[in-house]
C-alpha atoms as a PDB file:
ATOM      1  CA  UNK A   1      -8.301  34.839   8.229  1.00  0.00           C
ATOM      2  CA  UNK A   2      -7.721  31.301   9.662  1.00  0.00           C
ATOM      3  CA  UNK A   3      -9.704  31.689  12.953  1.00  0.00           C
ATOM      4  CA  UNK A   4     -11.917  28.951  12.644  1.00  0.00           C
ATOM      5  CA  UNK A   5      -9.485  26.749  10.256  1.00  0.00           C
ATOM      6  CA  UNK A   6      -7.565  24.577  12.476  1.00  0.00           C
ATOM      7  CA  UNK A   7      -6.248  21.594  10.170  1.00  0.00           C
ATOM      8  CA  UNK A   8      -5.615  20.775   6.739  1.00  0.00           C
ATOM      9  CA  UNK A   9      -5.907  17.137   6.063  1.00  0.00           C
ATOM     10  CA  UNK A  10      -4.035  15.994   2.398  1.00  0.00           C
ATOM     11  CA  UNK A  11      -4.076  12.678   0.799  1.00  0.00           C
ATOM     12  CA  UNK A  12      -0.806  11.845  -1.345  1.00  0.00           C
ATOM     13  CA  UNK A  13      -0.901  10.001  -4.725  1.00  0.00           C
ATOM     14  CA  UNK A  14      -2.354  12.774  -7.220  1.00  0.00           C
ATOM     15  CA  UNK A  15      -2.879  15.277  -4.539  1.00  0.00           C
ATOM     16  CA  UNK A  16       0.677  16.431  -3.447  1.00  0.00           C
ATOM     17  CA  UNK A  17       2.405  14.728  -6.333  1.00  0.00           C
ATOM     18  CA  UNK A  18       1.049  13.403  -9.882  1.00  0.00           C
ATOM     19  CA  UNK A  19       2.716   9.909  -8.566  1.00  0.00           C
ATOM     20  CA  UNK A  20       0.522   7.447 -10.062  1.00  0.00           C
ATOM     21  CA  UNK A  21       1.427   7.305 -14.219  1.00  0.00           C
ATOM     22  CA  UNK A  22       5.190   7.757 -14.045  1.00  0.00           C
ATOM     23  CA  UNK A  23       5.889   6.729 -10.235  1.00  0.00           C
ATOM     24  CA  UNK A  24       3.943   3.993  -8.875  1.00  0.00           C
ATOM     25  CA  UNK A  25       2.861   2.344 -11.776  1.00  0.00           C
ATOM     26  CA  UNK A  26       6.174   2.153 -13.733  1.00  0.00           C
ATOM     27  CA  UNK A  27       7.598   0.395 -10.280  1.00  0.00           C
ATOM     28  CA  UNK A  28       4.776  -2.400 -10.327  1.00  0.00           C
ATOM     29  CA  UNK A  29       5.574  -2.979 -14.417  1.00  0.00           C
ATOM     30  CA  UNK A  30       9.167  -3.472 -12.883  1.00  0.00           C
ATOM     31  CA  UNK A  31       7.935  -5.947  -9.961  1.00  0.00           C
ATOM     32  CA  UNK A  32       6.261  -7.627 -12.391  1.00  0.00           C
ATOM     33  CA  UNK A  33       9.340  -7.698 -14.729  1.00  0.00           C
ATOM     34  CA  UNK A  34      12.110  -9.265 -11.826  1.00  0.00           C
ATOM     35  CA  UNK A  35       9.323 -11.823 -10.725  1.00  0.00           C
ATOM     36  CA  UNK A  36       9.226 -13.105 -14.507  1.00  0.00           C
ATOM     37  CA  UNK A  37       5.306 -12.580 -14.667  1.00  0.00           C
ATOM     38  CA  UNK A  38       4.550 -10.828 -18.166  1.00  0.00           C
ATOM     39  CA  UNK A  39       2.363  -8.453 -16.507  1.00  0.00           C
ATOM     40  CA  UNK A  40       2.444  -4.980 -17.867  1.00  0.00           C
ATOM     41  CA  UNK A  41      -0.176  -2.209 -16.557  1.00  0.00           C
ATOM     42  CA  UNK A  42      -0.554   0.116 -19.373  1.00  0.00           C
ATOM     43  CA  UNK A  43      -1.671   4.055 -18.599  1.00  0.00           C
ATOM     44  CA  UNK A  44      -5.072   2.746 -19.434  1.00  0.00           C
ATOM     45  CA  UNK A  45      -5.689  -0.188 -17.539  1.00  0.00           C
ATOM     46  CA  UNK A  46      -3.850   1.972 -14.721  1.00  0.00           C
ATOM     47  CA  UNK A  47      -6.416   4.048 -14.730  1.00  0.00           C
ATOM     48  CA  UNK A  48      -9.029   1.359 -13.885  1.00  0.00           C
ATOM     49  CA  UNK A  49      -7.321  -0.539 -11.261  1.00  0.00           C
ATOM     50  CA  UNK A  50      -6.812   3.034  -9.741  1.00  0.00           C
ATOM     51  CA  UNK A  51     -10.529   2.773  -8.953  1.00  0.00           C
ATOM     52  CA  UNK A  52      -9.520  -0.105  -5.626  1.00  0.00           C
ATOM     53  CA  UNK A  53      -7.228   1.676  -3.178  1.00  0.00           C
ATOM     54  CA  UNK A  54      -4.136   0.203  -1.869  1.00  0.00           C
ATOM     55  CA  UNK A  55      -1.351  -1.178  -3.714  1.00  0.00           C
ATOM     56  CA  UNK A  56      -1.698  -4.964  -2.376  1.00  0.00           C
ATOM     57  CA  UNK A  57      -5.350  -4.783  -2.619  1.00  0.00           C
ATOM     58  CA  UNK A  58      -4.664  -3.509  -6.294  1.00  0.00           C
ATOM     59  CA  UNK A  59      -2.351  -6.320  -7.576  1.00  0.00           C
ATOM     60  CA  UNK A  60      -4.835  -8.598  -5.698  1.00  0.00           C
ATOM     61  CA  UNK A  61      -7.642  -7.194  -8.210  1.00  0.00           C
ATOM     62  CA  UNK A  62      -5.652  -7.219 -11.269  1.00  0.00           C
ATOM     63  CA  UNK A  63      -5.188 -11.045 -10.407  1.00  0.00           C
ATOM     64  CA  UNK A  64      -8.885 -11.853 -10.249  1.00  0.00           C
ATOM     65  CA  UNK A  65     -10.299  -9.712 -12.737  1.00  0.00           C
ATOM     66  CA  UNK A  66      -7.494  -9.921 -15.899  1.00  0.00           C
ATOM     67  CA  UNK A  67      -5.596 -12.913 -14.511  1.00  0.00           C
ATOM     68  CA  UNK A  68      -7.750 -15.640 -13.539  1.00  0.00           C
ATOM     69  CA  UNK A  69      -5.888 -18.736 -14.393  1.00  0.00           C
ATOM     70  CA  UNK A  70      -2.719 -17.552 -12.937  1.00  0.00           C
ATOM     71  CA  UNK A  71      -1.453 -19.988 -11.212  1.00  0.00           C
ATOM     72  CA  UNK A  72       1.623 -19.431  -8.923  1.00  0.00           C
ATOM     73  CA  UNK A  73       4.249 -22.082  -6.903  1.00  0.00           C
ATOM     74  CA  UNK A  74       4.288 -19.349  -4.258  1.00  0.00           C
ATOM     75  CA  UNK A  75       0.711 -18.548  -2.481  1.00  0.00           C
ATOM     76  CA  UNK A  76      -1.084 -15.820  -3.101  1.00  0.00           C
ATOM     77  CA  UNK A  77      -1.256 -14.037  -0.062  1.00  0.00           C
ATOM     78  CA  UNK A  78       2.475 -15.032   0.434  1.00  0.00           C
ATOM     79  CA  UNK A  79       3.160 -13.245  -3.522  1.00  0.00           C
ATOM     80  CA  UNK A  80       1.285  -9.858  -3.331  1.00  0.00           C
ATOM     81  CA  UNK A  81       3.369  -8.151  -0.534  1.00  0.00           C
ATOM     82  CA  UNK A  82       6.418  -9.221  -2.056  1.00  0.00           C
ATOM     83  CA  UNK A  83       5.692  -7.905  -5.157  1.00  0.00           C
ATOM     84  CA  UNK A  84       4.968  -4.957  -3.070  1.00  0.00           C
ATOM     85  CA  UNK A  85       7.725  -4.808  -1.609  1.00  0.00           C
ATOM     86  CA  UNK A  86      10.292  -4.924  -4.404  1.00  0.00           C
ATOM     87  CA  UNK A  87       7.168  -2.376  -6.442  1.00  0.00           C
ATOM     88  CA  UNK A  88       7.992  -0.073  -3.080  1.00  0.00           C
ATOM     89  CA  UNK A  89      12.016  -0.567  -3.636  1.00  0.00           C
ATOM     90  CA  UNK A  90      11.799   0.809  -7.411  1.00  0.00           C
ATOM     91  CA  UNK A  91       9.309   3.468  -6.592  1.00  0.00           C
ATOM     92  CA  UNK A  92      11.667   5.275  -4.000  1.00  0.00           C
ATOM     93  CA  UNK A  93      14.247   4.758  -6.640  1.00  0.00           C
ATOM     94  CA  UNK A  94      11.968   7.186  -9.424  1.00  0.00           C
ATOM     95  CA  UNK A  95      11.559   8.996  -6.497  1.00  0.00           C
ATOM     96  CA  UNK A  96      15.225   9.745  -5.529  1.00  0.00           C
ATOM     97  CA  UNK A  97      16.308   9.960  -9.138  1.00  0.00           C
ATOM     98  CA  UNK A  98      13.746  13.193  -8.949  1.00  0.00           C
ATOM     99  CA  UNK A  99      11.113  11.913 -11.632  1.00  0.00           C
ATOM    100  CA  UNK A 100       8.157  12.401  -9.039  1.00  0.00           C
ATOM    101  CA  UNK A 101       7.399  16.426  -8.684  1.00  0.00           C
ATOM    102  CA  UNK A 102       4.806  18.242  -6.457  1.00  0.00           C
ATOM    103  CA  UNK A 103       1.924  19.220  -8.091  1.00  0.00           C
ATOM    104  CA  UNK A 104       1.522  23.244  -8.691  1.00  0.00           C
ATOM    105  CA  UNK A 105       0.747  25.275  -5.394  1.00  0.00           C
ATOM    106  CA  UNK A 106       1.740  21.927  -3.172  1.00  0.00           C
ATOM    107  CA  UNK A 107       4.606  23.253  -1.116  1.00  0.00           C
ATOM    108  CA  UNK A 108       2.911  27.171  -1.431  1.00  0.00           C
ATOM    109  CA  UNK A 109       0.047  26.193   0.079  1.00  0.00           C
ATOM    110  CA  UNK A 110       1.556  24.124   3.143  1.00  0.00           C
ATOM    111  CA  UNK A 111       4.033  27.019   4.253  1.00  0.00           C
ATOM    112  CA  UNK A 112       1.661  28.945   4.399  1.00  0.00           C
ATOM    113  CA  UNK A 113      -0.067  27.330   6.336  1.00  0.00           C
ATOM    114  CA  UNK A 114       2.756  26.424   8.432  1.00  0.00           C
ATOM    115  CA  UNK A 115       3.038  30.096   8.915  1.00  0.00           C
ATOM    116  CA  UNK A 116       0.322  30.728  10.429  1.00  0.00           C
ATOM    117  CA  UNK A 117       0.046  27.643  12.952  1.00  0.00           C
ATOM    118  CA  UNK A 118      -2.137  25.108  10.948  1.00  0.00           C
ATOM    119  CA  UNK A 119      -1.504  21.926  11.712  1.00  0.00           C
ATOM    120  CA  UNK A 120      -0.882  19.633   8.749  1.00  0.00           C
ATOM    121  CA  UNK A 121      -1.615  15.838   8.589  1.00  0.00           C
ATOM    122  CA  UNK A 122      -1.370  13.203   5.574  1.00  0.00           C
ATOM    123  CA  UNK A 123      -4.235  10.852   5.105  1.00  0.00           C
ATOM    124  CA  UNK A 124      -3.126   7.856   2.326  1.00  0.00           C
ATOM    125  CA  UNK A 125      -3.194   4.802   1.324  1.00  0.00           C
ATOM    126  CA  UNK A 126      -0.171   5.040   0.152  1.00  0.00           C
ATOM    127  CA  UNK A 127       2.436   3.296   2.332  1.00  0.00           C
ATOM    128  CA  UNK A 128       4.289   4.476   4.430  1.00  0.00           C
ATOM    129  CA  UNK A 129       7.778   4.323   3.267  1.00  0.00           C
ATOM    130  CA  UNK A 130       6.542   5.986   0.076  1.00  0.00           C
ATOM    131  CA  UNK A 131       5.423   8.953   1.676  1.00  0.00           C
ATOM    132  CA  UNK A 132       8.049   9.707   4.240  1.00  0.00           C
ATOM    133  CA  UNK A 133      10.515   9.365   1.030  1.00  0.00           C
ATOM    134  CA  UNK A 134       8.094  11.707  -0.567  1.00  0.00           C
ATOM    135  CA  UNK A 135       7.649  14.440   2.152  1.00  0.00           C
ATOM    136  CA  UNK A 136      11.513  14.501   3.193  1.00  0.00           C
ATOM    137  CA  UNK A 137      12.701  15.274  -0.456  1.00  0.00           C
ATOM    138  CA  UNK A 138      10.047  17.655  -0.933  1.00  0.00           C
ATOM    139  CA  UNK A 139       9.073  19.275   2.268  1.00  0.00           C
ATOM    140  CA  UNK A 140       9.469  18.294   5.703  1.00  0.00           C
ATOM    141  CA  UNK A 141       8.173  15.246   7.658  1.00  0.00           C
ATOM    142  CA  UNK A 142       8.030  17.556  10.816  1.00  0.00           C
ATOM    143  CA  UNK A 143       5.179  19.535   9.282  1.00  0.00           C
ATOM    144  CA  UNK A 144       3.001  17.024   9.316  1.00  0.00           C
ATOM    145  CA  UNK A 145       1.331  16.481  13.269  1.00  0.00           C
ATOM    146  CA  UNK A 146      -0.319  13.228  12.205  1.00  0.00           C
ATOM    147  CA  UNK A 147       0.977  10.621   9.307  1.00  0.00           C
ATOM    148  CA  UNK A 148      -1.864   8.468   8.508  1.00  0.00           C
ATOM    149  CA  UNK A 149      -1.228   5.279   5.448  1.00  0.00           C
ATOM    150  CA  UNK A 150      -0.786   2.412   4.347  1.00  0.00           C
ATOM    151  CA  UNK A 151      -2.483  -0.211   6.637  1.00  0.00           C
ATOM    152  CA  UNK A 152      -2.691   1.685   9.571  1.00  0.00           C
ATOM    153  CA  UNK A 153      -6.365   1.036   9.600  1.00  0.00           C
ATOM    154  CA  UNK A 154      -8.344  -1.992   8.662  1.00  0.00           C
ATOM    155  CA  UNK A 155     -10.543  -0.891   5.183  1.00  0.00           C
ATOM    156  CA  UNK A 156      -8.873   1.406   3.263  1.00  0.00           C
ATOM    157  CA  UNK A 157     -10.690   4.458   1.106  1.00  0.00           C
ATOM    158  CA  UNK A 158     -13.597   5.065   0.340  1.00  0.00           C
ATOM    159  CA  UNK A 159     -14.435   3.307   4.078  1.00  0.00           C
ATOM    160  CA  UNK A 160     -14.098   6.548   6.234  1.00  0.00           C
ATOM    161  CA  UNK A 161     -11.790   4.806   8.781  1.00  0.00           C
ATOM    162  CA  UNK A 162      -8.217   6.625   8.166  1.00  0.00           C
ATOM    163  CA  UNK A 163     -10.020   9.993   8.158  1.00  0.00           C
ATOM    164  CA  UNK A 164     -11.553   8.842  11.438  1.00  0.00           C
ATOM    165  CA  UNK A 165      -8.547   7.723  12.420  1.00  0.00           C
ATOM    166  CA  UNK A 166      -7.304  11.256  11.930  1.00  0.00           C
ATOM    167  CA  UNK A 167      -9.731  13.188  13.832  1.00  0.00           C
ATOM    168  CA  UNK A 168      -9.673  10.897  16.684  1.00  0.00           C
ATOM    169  CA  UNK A 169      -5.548  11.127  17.279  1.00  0.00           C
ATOM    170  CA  UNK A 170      -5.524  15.413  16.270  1.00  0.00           C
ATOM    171  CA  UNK A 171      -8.949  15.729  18.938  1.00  0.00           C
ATOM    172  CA  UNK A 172     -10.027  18.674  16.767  1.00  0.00           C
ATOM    173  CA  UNK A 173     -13.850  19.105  15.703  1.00  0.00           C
ATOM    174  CA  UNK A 174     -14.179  17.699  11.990  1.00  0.00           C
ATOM    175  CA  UNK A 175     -15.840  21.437  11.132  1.00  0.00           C
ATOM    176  CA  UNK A 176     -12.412  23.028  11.681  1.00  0.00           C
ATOM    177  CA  UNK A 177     -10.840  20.901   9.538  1.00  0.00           C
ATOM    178  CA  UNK A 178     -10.244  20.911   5.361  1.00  0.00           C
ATOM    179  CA  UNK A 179      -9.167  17.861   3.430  1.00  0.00           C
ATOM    180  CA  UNK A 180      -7.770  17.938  -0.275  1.00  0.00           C
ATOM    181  CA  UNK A 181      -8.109  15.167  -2.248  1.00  0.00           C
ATOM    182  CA  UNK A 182      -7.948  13.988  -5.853  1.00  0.00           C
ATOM    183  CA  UNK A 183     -10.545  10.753  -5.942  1.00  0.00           C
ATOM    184  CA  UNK A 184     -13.787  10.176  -5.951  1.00  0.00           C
ATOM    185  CA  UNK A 185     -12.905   7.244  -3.680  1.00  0.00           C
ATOM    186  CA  UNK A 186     -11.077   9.625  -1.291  1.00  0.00           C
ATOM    187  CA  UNK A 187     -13.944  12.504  -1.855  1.00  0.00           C
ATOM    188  CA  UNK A 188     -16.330   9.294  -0.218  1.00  0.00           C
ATOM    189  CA  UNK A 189     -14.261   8.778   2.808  1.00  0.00           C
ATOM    190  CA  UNK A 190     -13.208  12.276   3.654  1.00  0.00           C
ATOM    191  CA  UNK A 191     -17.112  13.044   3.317  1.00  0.00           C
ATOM    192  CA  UNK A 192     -18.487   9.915   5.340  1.00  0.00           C
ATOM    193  CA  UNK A 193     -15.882  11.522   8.145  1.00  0.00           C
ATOM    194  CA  UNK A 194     -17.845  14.457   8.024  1.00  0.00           C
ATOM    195  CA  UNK A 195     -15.049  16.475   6.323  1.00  0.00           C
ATOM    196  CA  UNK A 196     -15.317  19.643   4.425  1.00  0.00           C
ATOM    197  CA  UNK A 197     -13.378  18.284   1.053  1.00  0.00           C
ATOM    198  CA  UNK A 198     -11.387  20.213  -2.115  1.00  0.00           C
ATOM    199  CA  UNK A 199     -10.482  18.148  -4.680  1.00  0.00           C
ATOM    200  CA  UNK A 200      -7.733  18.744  -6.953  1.00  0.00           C
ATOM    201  CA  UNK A 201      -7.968  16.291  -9.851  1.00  0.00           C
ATOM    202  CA  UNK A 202      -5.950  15.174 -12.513  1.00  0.00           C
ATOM    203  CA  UNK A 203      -5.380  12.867 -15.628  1.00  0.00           C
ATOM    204  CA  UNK A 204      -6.792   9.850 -13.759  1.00  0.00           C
ATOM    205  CA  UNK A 205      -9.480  11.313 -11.906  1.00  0.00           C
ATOM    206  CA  UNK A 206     -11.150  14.154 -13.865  1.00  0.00           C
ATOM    207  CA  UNK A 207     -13.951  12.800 -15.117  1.00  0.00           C
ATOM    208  CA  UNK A 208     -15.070  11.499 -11.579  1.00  0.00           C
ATOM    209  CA  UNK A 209     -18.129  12.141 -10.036  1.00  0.00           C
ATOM    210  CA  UNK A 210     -17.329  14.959  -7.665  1.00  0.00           C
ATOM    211  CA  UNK A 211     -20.602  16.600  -6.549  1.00  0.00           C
ATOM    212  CA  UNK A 212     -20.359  16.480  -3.266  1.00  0.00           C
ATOM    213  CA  UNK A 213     -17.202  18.540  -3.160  1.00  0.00           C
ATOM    214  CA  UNK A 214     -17.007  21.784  -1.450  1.00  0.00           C
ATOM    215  CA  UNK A 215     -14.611  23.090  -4.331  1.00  0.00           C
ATOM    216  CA  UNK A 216     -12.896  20.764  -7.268  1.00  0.00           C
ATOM    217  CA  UNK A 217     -10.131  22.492  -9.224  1.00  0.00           C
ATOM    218  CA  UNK A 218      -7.536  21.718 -11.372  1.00  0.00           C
ATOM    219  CA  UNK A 219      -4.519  22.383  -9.027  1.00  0.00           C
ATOM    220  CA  UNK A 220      -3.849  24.727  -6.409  1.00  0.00           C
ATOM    221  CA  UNK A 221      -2.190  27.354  -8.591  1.00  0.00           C
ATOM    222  CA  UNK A 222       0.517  29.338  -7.921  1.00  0.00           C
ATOM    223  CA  UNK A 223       0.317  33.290  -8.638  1.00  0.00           C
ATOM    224  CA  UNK A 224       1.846  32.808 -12.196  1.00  0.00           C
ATOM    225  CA  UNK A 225       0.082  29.929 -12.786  1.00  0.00           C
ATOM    226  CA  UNK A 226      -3.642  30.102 -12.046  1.00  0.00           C
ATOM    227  CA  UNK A 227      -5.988  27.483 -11.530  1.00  0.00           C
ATOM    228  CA  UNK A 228      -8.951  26.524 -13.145  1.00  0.00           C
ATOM    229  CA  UNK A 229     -12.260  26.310 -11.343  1.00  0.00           C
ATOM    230  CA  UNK A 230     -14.334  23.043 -12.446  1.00  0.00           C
ATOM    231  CA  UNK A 231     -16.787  23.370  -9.841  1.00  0.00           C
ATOM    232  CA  UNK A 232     -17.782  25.961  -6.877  1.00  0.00           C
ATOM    233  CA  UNK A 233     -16.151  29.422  -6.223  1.00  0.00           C
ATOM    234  CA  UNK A 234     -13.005  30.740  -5.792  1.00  0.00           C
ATOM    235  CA  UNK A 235     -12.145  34.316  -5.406  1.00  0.00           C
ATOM    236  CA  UNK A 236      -8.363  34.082  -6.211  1.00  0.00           C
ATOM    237  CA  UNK A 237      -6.441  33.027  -8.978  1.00  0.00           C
ATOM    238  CA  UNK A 238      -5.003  30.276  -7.200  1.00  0.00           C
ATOM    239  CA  UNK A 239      -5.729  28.083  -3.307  1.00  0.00           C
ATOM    240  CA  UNK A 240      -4.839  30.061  -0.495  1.00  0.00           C
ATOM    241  CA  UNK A 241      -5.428  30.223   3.194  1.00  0.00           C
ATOM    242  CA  UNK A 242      -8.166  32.559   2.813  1.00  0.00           C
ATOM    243  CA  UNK A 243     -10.215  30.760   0.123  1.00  0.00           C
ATOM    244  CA  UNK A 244      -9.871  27.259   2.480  1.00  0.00           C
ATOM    245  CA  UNK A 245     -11.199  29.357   5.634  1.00  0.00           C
ATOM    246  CA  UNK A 246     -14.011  30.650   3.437  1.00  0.00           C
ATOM    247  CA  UNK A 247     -15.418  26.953   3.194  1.00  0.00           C
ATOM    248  CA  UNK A 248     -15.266  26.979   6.844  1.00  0.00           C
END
């Protein structure tokens, strides 16, 4: 079944976990709250700043595009990481308090591939203290052979350098290897790497163009709770080993 299939590569925020409405977005309204800032991202305007990867690079956006006669007694590139860094302190705490849930099929489809010797890596954004905190209350952090986020590499998605950075430190040729994804940004990257890609989308990124995807779907389904097939073919009622080596 999994002959050829040697890796599964997944990205994070709205691919293991719907973190981005209710997780990481509620903690930068916070940041923004304890630094006195009036700043308040609404689900909407969430939505578009979703479109630049990376947290820093995000608030860094928001300032120049919706805030351009902010003016701060602290410098800029001295503000953004601290706001990141107290946004980081009140995300772990929605995490912990168990508001942030796997996504349907998540841990399914990882143990089973666990089970049968595929090795498991993360490729993010994200950083990295969010998705340690992420993978030890919700899995296991020894799964996972290779941990790539945050700014472990220079340009973040849809630049092609973490998924790069992937290949190169696993050794493994990209055609034996499957990412799943949620972004058209990640989609671009994960593609550019030469990477087979499935993309499960949600609230955010549905209505992205995903065309060059080997399969999008909805979620990865669990055997009482099928998936729905937006684009491709999928002989099951849900993501399984066998489907994934079928891409191969």
């Amino acid at each position: 079944m999994s002959n050829h299939l040697k890796c599964l590569i997944f990205d994070v925020d709205g691919t293991l976990a719907n973190t981005e409405k209710d997780g990481h977005r509620v903690a930068f309204n916070r940041a923004f709250e304890d630094a006195g800032l009036g700043w308040h991202w609404s689900e909407e305007l969430y939505g578009k700043l979703l479109t630049v990867s990376g947290g820093k690079e995000r608030i860094r956006y928001y300032i120049e595009q919706y805030q351009a006669d902010f003016e701060s007694e602290t410098d800029i590139s001295e503000l953004i990481p601290r706001l990141h860094q107290v946004k980081t302190k009140y995300y772990l705490q929605l995490l912990n308090g168990g508001v942030i849930q796997l996504r349907p099929g998540t841990k399914r489809l990882i143990q089973e591939a666990k089970g049968f010797g595929i090795t498991l890596a993360i490729a993010t954004t994200s950083s990295l203290p969010n998705v340690t905190a992420l993978l030890e209350k919700h899995l296991d952090l020894d799964w996972f052979k290779v941990i790539a986020a945050g700014d472990i590499v220079p340009k973040k998605k849809p630049s092609p350098d973490i998924y790069h950075y992937v290949i190169d430190r696993l050794g493994f040729s990209p055609e034996t290897m499957i990412v799943i994804e949620d972004s058209d940004n990640g989609l671009e990257a994960a593609t550019a790497a030469g990477l087979t890609t499935i993309v499960t989308v949600n609230s955010y990124t549905e209505q992205q163009d995903f065309s060059n995807a080997a399969l999008v779907i909805s979620d990865l389904g669990e055997p009482n709770q099928p998936c729905r097939v937006i684009q491709g073919s999928l002989n099951a009622k849900y993501l399984d080993l066998a489907s994934i080596s079928s891409l191969i």
